[in-house]
C-alpha atoms as a PDB file:
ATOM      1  CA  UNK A   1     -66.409 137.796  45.225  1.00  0.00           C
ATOM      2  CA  UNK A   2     -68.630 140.553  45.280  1.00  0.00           C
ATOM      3  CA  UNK A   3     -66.412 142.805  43.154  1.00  0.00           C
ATOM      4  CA  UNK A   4     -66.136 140.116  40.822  1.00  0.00           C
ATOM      5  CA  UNK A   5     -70.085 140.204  40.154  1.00  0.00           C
ATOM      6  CA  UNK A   6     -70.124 143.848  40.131  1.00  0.00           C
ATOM      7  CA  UNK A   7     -67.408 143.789  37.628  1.00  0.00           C
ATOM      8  CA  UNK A   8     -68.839 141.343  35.335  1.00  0.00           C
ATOM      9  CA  UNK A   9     -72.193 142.920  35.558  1.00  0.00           C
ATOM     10  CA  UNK A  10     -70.843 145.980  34.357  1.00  0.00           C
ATOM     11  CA  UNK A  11     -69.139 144.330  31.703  1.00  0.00           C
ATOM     12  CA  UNK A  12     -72.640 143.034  30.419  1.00  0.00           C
ATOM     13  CA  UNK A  13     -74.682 146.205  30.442  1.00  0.00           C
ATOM     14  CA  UNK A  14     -71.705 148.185  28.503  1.00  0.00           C
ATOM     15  CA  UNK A  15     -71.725 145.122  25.934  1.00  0.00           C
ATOM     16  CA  UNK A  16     -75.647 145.361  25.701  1.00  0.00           C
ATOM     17  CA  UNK A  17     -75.357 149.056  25.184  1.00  0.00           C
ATOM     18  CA  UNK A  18     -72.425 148.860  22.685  1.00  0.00           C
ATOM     19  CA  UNK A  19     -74.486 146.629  20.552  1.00  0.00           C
ATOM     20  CA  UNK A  20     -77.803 148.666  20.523  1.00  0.00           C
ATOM     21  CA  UNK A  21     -75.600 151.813  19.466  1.00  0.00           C
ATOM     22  CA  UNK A  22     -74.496 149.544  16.242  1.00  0.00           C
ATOM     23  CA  UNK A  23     -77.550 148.593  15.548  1.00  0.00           C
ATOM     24  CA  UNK A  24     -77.711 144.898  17.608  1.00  0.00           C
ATOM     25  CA  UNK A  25     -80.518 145.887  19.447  1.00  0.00           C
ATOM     26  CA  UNK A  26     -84.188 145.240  18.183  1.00  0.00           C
ATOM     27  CA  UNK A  27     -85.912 148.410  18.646  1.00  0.00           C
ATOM     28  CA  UNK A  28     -83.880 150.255  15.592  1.00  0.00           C
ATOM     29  CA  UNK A  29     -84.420 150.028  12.179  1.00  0.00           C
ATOM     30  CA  UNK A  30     -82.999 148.123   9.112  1.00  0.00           C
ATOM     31  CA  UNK A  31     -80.050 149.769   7.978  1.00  0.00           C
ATOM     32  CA  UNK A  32     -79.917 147.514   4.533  1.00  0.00           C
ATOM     33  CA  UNK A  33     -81.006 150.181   1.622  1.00  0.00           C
ATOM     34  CA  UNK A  34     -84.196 149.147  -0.202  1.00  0.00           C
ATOM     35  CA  UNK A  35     -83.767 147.480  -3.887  1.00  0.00           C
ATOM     36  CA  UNK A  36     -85.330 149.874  -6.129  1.00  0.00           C
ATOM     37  CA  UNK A  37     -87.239 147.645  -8.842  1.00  0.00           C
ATOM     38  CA  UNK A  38     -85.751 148.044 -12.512  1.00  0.00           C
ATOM     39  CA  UNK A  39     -88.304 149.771 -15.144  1.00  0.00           C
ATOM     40  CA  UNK A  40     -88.903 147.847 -18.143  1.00  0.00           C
ATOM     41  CA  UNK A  41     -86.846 148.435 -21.441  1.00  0.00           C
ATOM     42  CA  UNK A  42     -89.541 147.913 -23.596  1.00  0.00           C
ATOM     43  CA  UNK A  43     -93.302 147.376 -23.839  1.00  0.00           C
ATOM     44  CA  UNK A  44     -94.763 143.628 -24.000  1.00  0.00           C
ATOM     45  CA  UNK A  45     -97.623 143.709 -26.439  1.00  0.00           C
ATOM     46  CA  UNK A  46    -100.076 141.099 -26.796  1.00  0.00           C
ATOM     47  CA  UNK A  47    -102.219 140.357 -29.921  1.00  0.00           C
ATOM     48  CA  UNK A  48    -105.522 138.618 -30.473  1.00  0.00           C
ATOM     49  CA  UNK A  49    -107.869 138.270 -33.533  1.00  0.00           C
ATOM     50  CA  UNK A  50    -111.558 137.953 -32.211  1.00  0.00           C
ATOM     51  CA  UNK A  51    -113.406 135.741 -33.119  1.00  0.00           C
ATOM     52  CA  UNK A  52    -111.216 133.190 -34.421  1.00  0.00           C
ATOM     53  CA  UNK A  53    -112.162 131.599 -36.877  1.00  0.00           C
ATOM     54  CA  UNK A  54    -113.562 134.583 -38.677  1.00  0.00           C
ATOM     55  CA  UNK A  55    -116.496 134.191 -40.542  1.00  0.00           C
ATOM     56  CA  UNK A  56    -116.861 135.724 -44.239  1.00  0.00           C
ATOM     57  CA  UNK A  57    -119.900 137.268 -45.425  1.00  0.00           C
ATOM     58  CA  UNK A  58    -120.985 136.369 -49.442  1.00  0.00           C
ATOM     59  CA  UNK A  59    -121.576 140.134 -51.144  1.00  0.00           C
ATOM     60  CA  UNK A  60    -122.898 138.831 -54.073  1.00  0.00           C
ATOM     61  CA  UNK A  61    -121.572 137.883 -57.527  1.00  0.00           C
ATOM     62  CA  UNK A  62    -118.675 136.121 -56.028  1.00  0.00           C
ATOM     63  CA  UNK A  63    -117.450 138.756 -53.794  1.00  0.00           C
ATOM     64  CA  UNK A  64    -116.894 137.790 -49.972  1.00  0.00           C
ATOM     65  CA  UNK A  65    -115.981 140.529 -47.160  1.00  0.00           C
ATOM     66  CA  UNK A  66    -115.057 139.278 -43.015  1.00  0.00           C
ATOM     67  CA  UNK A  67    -114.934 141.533 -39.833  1.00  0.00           C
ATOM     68  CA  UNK A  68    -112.983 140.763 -37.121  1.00  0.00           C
ATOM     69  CA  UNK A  69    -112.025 142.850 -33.644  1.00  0.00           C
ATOM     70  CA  UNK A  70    -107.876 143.236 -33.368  1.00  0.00           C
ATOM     71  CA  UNK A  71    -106.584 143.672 -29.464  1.00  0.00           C
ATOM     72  CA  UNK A  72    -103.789 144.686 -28.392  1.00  0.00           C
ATOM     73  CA  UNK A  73    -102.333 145.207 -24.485  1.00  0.00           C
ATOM     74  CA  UNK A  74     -98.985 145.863 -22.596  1.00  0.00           C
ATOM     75  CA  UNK A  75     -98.455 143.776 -19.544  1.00  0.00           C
ATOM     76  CA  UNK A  76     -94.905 145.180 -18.993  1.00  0.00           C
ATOM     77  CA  UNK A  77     -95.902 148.833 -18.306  1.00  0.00           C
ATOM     78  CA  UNK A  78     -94.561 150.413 -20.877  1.00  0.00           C
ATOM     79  CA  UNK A  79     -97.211 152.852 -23.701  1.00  0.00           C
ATOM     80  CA  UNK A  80     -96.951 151.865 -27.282  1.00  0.00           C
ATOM     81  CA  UNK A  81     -98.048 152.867 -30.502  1.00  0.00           C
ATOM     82  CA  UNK A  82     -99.678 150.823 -33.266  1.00  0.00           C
ATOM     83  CA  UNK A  83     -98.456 152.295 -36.546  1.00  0.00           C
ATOM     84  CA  UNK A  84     -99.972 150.111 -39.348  1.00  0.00           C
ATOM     85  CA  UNK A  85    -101.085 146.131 -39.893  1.00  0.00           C
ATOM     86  CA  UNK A  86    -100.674 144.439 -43.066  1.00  0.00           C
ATOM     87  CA  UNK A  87    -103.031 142.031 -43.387  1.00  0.00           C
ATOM     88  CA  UNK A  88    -102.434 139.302 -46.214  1.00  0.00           C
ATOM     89  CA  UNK A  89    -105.400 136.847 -46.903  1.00  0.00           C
ATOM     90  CA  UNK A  90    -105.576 133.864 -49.254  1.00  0.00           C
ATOM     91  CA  UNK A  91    -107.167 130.894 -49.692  1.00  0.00           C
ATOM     92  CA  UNK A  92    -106.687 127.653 -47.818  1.00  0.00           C
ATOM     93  CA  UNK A  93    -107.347 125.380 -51.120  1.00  0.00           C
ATOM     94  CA  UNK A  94    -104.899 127.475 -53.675  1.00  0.00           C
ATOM     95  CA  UNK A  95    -102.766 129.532 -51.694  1.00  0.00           C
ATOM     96  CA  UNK A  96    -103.599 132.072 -53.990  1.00  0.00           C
ATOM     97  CA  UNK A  97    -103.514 135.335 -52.365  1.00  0.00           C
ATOM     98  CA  UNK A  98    -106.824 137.232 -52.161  1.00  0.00           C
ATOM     99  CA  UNK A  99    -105.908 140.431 -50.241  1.00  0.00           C
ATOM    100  CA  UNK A 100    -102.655 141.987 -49.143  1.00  0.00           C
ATOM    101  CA  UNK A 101    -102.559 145.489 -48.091  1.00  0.00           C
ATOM    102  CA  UNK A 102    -101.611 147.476 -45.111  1.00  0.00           C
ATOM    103  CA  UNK A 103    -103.853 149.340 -42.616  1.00  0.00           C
ATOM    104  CA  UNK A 104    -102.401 152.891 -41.211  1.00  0.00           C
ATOM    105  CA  UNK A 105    -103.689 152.829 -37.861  1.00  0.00           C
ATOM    106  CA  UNK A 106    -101.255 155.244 -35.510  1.00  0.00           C
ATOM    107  CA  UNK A 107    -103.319 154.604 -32.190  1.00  0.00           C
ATOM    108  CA  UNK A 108    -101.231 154.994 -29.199  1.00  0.00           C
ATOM    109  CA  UNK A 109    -102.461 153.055 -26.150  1.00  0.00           C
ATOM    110  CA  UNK A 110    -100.913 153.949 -22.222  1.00  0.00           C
ATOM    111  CA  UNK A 111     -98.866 151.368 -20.387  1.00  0.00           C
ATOM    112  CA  UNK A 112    -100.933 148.406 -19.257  1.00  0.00           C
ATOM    113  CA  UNK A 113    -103.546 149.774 -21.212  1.00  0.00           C
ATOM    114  CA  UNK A 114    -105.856 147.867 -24.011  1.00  0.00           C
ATOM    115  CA  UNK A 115    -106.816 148.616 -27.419  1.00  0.00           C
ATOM    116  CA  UNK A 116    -109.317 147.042 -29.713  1.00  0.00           C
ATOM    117  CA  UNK A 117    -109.595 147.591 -33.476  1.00  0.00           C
ATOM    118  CA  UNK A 118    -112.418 147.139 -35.560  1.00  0.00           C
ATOM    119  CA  UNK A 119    -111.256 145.802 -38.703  1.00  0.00           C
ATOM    120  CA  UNK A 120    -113.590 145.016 -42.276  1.00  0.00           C
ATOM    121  CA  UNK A 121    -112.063 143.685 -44.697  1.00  0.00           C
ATOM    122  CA  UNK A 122    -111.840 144.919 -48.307  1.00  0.00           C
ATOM    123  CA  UNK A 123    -113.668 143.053 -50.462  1.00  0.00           C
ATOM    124  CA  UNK A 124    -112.218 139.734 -52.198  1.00  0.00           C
ATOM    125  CA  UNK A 125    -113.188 136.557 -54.963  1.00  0.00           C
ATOM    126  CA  UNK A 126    -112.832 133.235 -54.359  1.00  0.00           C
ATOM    127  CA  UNK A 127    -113.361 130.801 -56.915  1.00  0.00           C
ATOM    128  CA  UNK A 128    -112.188 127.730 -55.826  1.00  0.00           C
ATOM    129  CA  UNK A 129    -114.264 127.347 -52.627  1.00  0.00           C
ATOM    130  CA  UNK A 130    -113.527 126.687 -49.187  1.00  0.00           C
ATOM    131  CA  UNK A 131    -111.805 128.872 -46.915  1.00  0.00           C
ATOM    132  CA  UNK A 132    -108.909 131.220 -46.426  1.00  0.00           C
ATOM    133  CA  UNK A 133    -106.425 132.511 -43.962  1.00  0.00           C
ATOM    134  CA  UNK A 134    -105.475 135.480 -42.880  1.00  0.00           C
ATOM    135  CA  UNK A 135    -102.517 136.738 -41.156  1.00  0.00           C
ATOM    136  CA  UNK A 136    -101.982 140.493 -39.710  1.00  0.00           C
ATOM    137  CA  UNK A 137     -98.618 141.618 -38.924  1.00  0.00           C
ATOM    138  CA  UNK A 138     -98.320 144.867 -36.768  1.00  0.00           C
ATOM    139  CA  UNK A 139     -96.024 147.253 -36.879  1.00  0.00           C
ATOM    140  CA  UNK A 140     -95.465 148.674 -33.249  1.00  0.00           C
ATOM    141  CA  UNK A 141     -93.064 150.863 -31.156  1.00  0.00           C
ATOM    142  CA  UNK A 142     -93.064 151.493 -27.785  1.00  0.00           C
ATOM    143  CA  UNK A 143     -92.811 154.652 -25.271  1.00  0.00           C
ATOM    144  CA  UNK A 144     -88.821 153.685 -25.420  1.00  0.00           C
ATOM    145  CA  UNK A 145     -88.312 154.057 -29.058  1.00  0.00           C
ATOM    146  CA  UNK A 146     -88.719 150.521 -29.308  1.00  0.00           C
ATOM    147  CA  UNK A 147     -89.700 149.060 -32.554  1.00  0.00           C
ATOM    148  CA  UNK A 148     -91.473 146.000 -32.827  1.00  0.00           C
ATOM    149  CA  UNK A 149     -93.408 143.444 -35.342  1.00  0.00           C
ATOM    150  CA  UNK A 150     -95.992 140.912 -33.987  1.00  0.00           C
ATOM    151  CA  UNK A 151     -98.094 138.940 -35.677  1.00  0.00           C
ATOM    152  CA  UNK A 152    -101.284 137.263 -35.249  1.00  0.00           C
ATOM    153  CA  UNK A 153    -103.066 134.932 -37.654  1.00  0.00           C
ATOM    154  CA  UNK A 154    -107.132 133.277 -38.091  1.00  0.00           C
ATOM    155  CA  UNK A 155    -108.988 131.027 -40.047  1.00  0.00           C
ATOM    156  CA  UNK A 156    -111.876 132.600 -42.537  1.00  0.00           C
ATOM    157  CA  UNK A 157    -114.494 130.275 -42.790  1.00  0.00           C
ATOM    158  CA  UNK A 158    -116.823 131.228 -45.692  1.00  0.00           C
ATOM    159  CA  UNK A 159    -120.844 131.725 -44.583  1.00  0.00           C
ATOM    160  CA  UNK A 160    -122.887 128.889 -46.495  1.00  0.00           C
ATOM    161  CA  UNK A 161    -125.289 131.281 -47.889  1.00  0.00           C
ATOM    162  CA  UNK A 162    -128.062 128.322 -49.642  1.00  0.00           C
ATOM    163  CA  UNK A 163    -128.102 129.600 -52.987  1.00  0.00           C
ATOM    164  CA  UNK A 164    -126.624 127.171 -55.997  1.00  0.00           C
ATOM    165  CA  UNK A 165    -123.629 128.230 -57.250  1.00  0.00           C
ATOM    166  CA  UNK A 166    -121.935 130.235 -54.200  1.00  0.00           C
ATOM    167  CA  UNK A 167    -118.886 129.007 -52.121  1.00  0.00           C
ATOM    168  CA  UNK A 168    -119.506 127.431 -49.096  1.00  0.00           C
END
């Protein structure tokens, strides 16, 4: 009987041992490799117009001008250059475009970095009163040759300025 425990005991401490050489046992480490996390392809750009809705300035004799702050940001990690942004205004009682030109800008901004552009407009008429819209569409490409066109759009409400005569 007694060689039958002895033998049996052996038989456990070479199975304990054989598993802690294959990696059963708890004091080694993981031998399952480590997922490496996939870069992006291509930025993610966000675009805001602030404030929105944009208030125009009158000029004078008829002439109406607006300023408004452009942002951009990447959330994906990925730089990204803004080459130009057209913007195209017109008015919300017509349709009758007002301005339509595009901006050169070339500012590069680093991944998960923020830009903000200060943008005037050029000066415009409007005879028929009311307001206007305005739309900017950016032209952008990213650190990974990417090219890209967002677009971002605000309401131009027209300062009541008092004097007879002048759009409201």
């Amino acid at each position: 009987m007694k060689t039958k425990r002895l033998a049996a005991a052996a038989a456990g401490i070479l199975l304990a041992v054989g598993l802690t050489a294959c990696g059963g046992g708890s004091s080694g480490g993981s031998t399952t490799p480590t997922a490496v996390p996939t870069p992006p392809t291509k930025a993610a750009v966000t675009f805001n117009v602030d404030p929105n809705p944009v208030t125009s300035e009158y000029q004078g004799d008829g002439w109406w001008r607006f300023k408004v702050n452009l942002e951009f940001y990447d959330t994906a990690g990925v730089g990204f250059t803004v080459n130009s942004v057209r913007t195209t205004l017109s008015s919300s009682v017509t349709g009758t475009i007002l301005l339509d030109y595009d901006y050169s800008v070339a500012t590069h901004v680093d991944a998960r970095g923020r830009t903000v552009l200060q943008f005037t407009s050029s000066l415009y008429r409007t005879f028929a009163g009311g307001g206007a819209n305005v739309k900017f569409v950016a032209n952008v490409s990213d650190d990974r040759g990417n090219a890209m066109t967002i677009s971002n759009q605000a309401d131009v409400l027209h300062r009541s300025t008092g004097r007879v005569g002048l759009e409201d």
